[in-house]
C-alpha atoms as a PDB file:
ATOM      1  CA  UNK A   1     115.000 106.959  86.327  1.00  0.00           C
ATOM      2  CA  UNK A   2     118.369 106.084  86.342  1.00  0.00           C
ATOM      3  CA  UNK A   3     120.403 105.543  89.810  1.00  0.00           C
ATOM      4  CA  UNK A   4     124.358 105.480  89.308  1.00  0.00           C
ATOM      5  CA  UNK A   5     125.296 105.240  92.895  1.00  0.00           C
ATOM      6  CA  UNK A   6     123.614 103.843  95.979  1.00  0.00           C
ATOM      7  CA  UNK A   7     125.611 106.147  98.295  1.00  0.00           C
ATOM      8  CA  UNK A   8     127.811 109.154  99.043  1.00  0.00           C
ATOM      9  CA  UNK A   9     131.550 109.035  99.911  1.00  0.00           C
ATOM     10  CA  UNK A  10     132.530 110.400 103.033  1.00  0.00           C
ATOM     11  CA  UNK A  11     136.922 110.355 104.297  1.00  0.00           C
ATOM     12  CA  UNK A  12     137.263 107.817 101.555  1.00  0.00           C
ATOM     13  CA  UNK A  13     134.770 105.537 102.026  1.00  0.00           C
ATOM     14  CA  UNK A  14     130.870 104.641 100.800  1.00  0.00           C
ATOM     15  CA  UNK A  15     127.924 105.568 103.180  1.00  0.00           C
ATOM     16  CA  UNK A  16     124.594 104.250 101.776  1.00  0.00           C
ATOM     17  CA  UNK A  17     121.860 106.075 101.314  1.00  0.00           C
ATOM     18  CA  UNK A  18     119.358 102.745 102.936  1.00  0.00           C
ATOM     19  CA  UNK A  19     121.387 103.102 106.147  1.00  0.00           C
ATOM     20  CA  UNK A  20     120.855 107.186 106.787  1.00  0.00           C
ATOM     21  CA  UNK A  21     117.246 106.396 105.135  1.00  0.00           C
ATOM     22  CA  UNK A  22     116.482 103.321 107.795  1.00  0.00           C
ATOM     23  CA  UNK A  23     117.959 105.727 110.855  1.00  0.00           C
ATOM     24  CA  UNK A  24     115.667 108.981 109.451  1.00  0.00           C
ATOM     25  CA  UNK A  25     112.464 106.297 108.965  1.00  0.00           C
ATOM     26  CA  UNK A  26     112.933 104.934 112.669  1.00  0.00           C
ATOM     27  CA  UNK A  27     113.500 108.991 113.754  1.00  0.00           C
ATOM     28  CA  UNK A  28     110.397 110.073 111.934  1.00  0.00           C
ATOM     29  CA  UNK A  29     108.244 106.921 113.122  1.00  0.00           C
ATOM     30  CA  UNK A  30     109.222 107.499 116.564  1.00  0.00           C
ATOM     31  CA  UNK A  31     108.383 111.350 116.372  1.00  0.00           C
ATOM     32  CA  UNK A  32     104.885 110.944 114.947  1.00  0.00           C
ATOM     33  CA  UNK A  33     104.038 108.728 117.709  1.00  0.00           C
ATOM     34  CA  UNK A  34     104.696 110.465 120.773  1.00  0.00           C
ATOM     35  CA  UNK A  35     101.924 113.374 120.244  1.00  0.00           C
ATOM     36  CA  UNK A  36      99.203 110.337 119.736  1.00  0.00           C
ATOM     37  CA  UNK A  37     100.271 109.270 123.960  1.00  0.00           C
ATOM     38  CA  UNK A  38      97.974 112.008 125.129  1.00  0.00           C
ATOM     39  CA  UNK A  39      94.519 110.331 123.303  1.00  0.00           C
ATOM     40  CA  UNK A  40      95.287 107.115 125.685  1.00  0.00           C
ATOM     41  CA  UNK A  41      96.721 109.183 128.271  1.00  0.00           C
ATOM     42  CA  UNK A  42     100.219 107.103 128.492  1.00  0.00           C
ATOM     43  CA  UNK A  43     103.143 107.992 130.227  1.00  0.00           C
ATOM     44  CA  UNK A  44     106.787 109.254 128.342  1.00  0.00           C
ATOM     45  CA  UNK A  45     108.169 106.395 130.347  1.00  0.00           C
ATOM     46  CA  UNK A  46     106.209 104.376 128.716  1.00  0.00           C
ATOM     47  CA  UNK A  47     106.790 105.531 125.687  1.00  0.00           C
ATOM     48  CA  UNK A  48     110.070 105.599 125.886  1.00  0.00           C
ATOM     49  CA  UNK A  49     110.676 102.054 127.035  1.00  0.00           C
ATOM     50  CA  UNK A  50     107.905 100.188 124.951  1.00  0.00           C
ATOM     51  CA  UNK A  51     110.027 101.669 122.238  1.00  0.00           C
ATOM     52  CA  UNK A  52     113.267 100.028 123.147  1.00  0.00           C
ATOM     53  CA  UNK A  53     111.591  96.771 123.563  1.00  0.00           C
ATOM     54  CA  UNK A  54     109.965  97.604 120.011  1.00  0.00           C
ATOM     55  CA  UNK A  55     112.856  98.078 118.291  1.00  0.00           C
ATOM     56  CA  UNK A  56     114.684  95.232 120.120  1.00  0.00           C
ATOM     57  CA  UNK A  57     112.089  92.650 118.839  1.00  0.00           C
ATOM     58  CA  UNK A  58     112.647  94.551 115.186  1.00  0.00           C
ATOM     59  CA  UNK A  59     116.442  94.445 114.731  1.00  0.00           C
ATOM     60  CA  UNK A  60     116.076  90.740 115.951  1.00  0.00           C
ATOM     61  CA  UNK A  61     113.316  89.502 114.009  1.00  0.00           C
ATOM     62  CA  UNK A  62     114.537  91.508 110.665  1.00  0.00           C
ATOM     63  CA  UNK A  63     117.648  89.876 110.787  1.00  0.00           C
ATOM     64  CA  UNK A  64     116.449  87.014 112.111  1.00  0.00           C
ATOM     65  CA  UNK A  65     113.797  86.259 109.122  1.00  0.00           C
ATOM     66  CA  UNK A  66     116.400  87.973 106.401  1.00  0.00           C
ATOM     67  CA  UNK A  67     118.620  84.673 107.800  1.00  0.00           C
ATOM     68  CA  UNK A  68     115.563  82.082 107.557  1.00  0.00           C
ATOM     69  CA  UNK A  69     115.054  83.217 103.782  1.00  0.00           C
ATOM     70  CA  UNK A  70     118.694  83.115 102.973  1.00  0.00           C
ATOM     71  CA  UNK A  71     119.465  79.497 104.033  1.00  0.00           C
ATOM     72  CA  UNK A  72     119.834  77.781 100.960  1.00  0.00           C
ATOM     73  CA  UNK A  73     122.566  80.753 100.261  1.00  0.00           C
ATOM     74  CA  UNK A  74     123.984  79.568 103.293  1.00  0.00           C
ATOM     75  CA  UNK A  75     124.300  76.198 103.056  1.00  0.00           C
ATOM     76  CA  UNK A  76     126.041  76.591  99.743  1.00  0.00           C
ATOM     77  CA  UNK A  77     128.547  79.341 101.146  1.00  0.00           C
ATOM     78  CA  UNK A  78     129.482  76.540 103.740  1.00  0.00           C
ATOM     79  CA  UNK A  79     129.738  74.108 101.398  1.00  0.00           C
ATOM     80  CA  UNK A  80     131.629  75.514  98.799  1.00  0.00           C
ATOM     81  CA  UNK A  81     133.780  77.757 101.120  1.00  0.00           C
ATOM     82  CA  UNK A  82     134.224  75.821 103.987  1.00  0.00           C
ATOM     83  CA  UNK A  83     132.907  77.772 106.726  1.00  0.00           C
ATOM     84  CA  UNK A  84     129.850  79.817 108.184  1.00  0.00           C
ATOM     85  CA  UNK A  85     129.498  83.032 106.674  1.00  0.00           C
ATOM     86  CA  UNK A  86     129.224  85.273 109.956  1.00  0.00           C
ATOM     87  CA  UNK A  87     130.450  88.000 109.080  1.00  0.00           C
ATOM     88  CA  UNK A  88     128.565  88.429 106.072  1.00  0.00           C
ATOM     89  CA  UNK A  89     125.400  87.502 107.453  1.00  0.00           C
ATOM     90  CA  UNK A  90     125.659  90.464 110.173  1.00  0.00           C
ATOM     91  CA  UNK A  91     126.940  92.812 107.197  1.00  0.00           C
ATOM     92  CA  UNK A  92     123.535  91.590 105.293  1.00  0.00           C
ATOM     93  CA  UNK A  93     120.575  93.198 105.224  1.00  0.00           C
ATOM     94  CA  UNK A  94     117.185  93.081 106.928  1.00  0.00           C
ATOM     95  CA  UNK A  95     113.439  91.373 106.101  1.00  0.00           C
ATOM     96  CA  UNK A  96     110.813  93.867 107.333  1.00  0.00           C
ATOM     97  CA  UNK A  97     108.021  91.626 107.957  1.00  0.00           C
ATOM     98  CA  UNK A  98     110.728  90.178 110.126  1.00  0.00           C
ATOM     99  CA  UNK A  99     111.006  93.376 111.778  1.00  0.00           C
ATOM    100  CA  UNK A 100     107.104  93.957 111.716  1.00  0.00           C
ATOM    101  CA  UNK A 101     106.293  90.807 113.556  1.00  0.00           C
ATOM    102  CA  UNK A 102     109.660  90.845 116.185  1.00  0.00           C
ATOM    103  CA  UNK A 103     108.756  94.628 117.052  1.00  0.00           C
ATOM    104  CA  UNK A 104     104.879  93.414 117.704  1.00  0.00           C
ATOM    105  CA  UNK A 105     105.900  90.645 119.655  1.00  0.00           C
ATOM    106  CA  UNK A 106     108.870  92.460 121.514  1.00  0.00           C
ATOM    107  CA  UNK A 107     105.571  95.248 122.379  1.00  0.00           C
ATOM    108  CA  UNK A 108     103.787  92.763 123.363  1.00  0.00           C
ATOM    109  CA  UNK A 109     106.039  91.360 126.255  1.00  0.00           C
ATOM    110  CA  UNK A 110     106.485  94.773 127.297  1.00  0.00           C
ATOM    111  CA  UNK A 111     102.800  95.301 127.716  1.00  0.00           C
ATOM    112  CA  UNK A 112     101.982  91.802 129.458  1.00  0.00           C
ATOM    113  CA  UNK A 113     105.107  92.501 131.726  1.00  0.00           C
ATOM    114  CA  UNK A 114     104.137  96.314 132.712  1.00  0.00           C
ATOM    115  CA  UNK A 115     100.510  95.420 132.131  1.00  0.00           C
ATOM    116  CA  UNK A 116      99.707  97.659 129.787  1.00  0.00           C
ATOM    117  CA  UNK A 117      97.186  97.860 127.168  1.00  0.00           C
ATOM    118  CA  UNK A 118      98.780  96.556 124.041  1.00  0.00           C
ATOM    119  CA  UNK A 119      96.202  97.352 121.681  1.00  0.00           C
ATOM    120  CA  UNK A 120      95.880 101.287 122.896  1.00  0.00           C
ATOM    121  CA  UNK A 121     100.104 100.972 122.330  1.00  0.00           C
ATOM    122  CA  UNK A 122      99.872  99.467 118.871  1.00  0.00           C
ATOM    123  CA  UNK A 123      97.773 101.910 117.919  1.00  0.00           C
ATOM    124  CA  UNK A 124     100.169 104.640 119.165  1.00  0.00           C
ATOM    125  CA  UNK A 125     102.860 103.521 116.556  1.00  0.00           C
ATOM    126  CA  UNK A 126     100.848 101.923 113.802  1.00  0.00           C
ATOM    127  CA  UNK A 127     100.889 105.200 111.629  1.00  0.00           C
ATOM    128  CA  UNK A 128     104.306 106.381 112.112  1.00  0.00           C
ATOM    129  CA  UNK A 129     105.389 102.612 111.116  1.00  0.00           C
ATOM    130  CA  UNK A 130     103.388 103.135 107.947  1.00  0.00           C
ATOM    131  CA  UNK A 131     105.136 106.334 107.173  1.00  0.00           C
ATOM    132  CA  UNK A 132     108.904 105.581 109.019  1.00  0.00           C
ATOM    133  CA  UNK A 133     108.736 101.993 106.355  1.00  0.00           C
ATOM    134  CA  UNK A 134     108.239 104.325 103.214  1.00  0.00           C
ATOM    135  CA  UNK A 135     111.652 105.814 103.996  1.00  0.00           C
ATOM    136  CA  UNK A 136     112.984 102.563 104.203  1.00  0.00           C
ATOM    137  CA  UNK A 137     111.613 101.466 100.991  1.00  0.00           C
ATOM    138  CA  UNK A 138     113.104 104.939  99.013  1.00  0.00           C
ATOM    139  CA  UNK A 139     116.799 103.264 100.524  1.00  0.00           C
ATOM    140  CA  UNK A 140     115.794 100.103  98.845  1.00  0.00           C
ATOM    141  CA  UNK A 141     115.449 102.153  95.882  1.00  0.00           C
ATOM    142  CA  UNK A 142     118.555 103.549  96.141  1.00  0.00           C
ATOM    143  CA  UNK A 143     120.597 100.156  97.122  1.00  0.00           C
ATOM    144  CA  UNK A 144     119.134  98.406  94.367  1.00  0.00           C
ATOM    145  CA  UNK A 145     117.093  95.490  96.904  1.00  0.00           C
ATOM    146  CA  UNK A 146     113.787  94.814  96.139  1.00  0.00           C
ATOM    147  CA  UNK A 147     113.553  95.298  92.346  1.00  0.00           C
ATOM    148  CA  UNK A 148     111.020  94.298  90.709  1.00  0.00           C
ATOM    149  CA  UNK A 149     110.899  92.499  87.014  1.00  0.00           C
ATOM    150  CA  UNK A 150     112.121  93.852  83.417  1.00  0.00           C
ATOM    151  CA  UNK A 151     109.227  96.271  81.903  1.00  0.00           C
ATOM    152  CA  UNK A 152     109.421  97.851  78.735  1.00  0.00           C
ATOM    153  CA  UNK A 153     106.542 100.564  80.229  1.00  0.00           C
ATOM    154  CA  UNK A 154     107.368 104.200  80.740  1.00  0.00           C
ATOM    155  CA  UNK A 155     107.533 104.041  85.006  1.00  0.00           C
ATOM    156  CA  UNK A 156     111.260 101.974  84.821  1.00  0.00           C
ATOM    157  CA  UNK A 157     114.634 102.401  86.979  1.00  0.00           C
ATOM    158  CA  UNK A 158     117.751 101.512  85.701  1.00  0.00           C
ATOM    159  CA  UNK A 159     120.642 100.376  87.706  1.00  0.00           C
ATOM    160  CA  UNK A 160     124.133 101.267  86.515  1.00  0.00           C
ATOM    161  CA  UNK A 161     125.785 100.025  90.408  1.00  0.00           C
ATOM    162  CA  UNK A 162     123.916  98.795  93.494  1.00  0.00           C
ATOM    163  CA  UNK A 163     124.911  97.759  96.700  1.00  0.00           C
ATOM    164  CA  UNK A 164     123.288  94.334  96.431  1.00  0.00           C
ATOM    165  CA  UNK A 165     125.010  92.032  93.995  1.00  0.00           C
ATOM    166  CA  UNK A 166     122.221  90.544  92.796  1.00  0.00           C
ATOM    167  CA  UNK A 167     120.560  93.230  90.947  1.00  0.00           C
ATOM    168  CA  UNK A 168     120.085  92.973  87.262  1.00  0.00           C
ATOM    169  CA  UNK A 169     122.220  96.502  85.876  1.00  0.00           C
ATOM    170  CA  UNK A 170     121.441  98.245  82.866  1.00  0.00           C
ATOM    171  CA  UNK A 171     118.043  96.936  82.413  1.00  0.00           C
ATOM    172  CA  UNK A 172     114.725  98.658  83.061  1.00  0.00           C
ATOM    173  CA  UNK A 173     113.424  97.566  86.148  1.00  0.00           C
ATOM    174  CA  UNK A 174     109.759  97.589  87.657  1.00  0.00           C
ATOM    175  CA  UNK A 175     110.062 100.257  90.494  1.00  0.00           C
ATOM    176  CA  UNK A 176     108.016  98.203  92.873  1.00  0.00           C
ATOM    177  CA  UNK A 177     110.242 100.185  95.715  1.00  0.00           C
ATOM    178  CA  UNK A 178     108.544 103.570  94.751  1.00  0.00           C
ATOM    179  CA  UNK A 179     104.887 101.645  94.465  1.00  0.00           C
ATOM    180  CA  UNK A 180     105.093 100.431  97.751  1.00  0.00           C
ATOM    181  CA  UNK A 181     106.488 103.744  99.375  1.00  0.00           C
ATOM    182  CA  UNK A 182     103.348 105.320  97.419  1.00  0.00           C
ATOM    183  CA  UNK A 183     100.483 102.725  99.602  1.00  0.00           C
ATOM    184  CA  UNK A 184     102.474 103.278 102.326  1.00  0.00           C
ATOM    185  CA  UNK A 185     101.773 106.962 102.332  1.00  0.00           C
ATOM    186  CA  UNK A 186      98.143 106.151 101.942  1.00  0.00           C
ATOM    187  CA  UNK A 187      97.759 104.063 104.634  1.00  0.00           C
ATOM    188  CA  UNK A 188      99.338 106.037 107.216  1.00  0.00           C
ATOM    189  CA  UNK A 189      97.129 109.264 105.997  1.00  0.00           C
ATOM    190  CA  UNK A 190      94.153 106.852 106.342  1.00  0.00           C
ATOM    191  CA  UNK A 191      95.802 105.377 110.148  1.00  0.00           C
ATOM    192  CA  UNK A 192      96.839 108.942 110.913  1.00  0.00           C
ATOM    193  CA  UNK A 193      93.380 110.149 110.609  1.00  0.00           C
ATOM    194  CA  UNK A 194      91.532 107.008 112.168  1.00  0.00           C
ATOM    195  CA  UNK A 195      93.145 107.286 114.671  1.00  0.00           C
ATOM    196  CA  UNK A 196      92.002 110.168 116.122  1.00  0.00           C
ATOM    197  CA  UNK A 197      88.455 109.708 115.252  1.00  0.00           C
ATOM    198  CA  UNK A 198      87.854 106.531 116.241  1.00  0.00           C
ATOM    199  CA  UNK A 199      87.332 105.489 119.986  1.00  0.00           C
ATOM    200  CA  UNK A 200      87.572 101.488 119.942  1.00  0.00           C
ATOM    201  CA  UNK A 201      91.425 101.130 120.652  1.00  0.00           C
ATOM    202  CA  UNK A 202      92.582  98.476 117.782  1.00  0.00           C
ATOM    203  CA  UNK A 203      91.316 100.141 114.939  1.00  0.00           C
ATOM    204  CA  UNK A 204      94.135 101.801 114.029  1.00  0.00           C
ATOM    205  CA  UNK A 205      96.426  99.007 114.413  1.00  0.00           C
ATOM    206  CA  UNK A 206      94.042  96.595 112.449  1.00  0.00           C
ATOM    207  CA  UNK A 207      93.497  98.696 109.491  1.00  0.00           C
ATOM    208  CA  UNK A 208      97.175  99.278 108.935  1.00  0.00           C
ATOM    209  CA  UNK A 209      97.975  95.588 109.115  1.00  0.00           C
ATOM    210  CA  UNK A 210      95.370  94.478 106.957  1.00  0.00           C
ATOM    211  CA  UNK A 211      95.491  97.354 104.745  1.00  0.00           C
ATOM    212  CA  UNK A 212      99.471  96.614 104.115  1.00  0.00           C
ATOM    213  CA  UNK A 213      99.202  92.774 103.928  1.00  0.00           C
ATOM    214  CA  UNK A 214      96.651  92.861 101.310  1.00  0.00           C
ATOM    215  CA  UNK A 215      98.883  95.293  98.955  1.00  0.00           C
ATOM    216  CA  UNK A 216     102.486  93.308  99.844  1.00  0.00           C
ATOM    217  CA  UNK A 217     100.738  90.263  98.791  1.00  0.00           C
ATOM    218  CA  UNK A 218      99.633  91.825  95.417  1.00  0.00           C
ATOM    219  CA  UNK A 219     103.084  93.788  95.191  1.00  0.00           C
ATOM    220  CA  UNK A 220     104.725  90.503  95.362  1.00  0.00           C
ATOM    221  CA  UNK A 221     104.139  89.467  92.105  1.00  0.00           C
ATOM    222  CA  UNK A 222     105.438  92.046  90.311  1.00  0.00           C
ATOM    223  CA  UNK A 223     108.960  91.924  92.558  1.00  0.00           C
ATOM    224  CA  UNK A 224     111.884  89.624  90.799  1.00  0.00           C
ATOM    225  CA  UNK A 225     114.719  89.332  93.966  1.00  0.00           C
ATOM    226  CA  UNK A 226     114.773  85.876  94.623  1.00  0.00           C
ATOM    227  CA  UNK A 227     116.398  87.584  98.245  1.00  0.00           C
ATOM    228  CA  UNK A 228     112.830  87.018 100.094  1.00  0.00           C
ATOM    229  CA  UNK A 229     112.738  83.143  99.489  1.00  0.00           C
ATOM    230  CA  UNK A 230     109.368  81.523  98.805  1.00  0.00           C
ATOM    231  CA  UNK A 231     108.698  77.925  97.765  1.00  0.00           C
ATOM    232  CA  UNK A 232     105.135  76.473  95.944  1.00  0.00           C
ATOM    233  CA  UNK A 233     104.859  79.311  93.856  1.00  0.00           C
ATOM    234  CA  UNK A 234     104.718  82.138  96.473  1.00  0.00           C
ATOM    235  CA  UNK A 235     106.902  84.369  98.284  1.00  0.00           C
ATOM    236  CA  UNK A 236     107.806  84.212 102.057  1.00  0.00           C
ATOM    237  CA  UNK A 237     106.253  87.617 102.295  1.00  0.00           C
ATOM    238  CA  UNK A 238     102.901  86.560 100.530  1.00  0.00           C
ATOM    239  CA  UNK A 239     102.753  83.680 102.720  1.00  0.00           C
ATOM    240  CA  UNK A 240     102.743  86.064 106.063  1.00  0.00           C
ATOM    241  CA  UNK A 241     100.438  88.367 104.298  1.00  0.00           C
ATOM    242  CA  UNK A 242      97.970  85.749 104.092  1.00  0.00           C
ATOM    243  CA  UNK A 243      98.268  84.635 107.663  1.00  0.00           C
ATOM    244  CA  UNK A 244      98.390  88.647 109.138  1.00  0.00           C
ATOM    245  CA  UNK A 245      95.175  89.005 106.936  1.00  0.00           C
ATOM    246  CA  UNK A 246      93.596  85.799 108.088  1.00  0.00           C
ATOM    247  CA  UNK A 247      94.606  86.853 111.828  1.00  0.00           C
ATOM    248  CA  UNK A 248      93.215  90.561 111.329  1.00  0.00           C
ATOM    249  CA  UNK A 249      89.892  88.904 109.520  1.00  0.00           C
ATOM    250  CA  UNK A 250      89.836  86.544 112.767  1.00  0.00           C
ATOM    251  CA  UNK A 251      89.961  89.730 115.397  1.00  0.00           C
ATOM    252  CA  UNK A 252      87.206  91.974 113.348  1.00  0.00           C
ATOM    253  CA  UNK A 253      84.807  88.645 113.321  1.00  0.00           C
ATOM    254  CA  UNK A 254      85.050  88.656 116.763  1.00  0.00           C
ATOM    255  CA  UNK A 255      84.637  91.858 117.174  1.00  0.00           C
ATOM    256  CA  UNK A 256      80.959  91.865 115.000  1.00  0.00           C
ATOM    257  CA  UNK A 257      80.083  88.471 117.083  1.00  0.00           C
ATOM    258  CA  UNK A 258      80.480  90.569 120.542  1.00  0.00           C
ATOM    259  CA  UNK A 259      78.764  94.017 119.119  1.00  0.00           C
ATOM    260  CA  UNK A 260      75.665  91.997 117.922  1.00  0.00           C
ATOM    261  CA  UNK A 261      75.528  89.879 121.144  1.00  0.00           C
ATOM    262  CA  UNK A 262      76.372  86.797 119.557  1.00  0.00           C
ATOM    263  CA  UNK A 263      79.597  86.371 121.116  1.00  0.00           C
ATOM    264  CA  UNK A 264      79.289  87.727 124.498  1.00  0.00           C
ATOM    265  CA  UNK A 265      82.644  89.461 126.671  1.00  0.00           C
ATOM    266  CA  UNK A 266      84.131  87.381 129.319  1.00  0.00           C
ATOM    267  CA  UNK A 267      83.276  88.876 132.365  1.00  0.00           C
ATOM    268  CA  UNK A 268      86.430  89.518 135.273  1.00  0.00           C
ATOM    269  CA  UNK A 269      87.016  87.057 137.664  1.00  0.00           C
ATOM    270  CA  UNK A 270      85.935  88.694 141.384  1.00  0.00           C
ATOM    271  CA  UNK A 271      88.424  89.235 143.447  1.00  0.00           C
ATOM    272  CA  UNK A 272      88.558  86.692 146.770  1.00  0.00           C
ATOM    273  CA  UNK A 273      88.519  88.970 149.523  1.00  0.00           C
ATOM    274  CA  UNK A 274      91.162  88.813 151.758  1.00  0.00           C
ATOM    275  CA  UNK A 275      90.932  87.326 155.084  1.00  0.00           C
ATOM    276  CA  UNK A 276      91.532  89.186 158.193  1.00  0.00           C
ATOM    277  CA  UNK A 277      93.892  87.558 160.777  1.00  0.00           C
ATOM    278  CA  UNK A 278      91.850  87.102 164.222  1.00  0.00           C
ATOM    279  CA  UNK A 279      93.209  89.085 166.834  1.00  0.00           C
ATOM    280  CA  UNK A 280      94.479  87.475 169.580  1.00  0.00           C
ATOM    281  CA  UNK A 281      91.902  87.883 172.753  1.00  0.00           C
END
């Protein structure tokens, strides 16, 4: 496969195909989530705002991490330029694990602040994140992030432009883009259909994150951007897949301990009832 441009021109100027790919992703996502309310029996306002706060805690923590990996890059522009690149740190691109881990945590303050059930709500979007990320990943391909290393195999790309500087061009390149947008089909048909046959909420949301961790931390060695950062021999991303699987490992433990009695549910706190004001004789 050979990619010669990483956009389209529209009135003169160069839309990328990642941006219109990350916007369709996000649409799609969103879309395949809303039918899968009516199994927990959650409201559309619900919905609808838990989104917002989802993709709120995404766009911060994507950018967020994407800065925290590119540090050393900064340091150096400042050094050598004489001032903090702003500008082209908001016109830079995104980490999704970033994204993965704001949008949880932005859910998750929704949840504790409407008291909702956040496990019945990360259930609701884990599939449609599976499948709404492989569109991202087919942009990545197209922008030239995310490459993977020099193969002389027959399953190559070859980059005659990109919209990241940093790729290698005119060299065959390890698709690792299209590998990962292959799992990630896989795992949402395997969320997609959990999902509705399983009845402990969780399930879905468990096997997705565990299932993806344990195939980005294997993917990771075949990638060559130095763009994620990584120090003692690993990548930032294989350093969160270890702790997401260690955290999902953690949660089904705990789940076997409670089924098998060894581990037993806390039970609610009773309610203090409350006292009646005397009447006044």
């Amino acid at each position: 496969m050979v990619i010669k441009t990483y956009g389209f021109k529209l009135f003169g100027k160069t839309i990328p195909f990642y941006g219109i790919l990350f916007v369709v992703g996000f649409a799609i996502a969103i879309a395949i989530s809303i039918p899968k309310k009516r199994k927990y029996k959650i409201s559309g306002v619900d919905m609808t705002v838990s989104a917002v706060f989802a993709a709120i805690g995404g766009v911060v923590g994507a950018k967020l991490l994407a800065v925290i990996t590119a540090i050393p890059t900064i340091i150096e522009f400042t050094r050598t330029q004489g001032r903090f690149p702003f500008a082209e740190i908001l016109q830079g691109g995104f980490v999704f694990y970033g994204g993965l881990i704001g949008g949880a945590l932005g859910l998750f303050i929704y949840c504790k602040a409407f008291k909702q059930p956040f496990a019945q709500l990360a259930d609701v979007y884990a599939p449609g994140t599976a499948l709404g990320h492989s569109f991202g990943r087919v942009g990545c391909l197209f922008s030239g992030c995310c490459f993977g290393r020099e193969t002389t195999g027959p399953f190559y790309v070859i980059y005659e432009t990109a919209a990241d500087t940093g790729t290698p061009l005119g060299v065959k390149l390890l698709p690792t883009q299209l590998i990962e947008v292959m799992y990630l089909i896989v795992i949402f048909a395997v969320c997609e259909a959990l999902f509705w046959k399983t009845e402990k909420s969780g399930n879905t949301a468990i096997t997705y994150a565990l299932s993806y961790a344990a195939a980005r931390f294997i993917l990771e060695f075949f990638r060559a951007d130095a763009a994620r950062g990584g120090f003692g021999g690993m990548s930032t991303s294989q350093y969160i897949s270890f702790f997401i699987f260690l955290i999902c490992y953690a949660v089904i433990l705990l789940r076997v301990l409670r089924k098998y009695g060894v581990l037993k549910e806390r039970e609610p706190k009773p309610r203090k009832p409350k006292k009646q004001k005397e009447e006044n004789a």
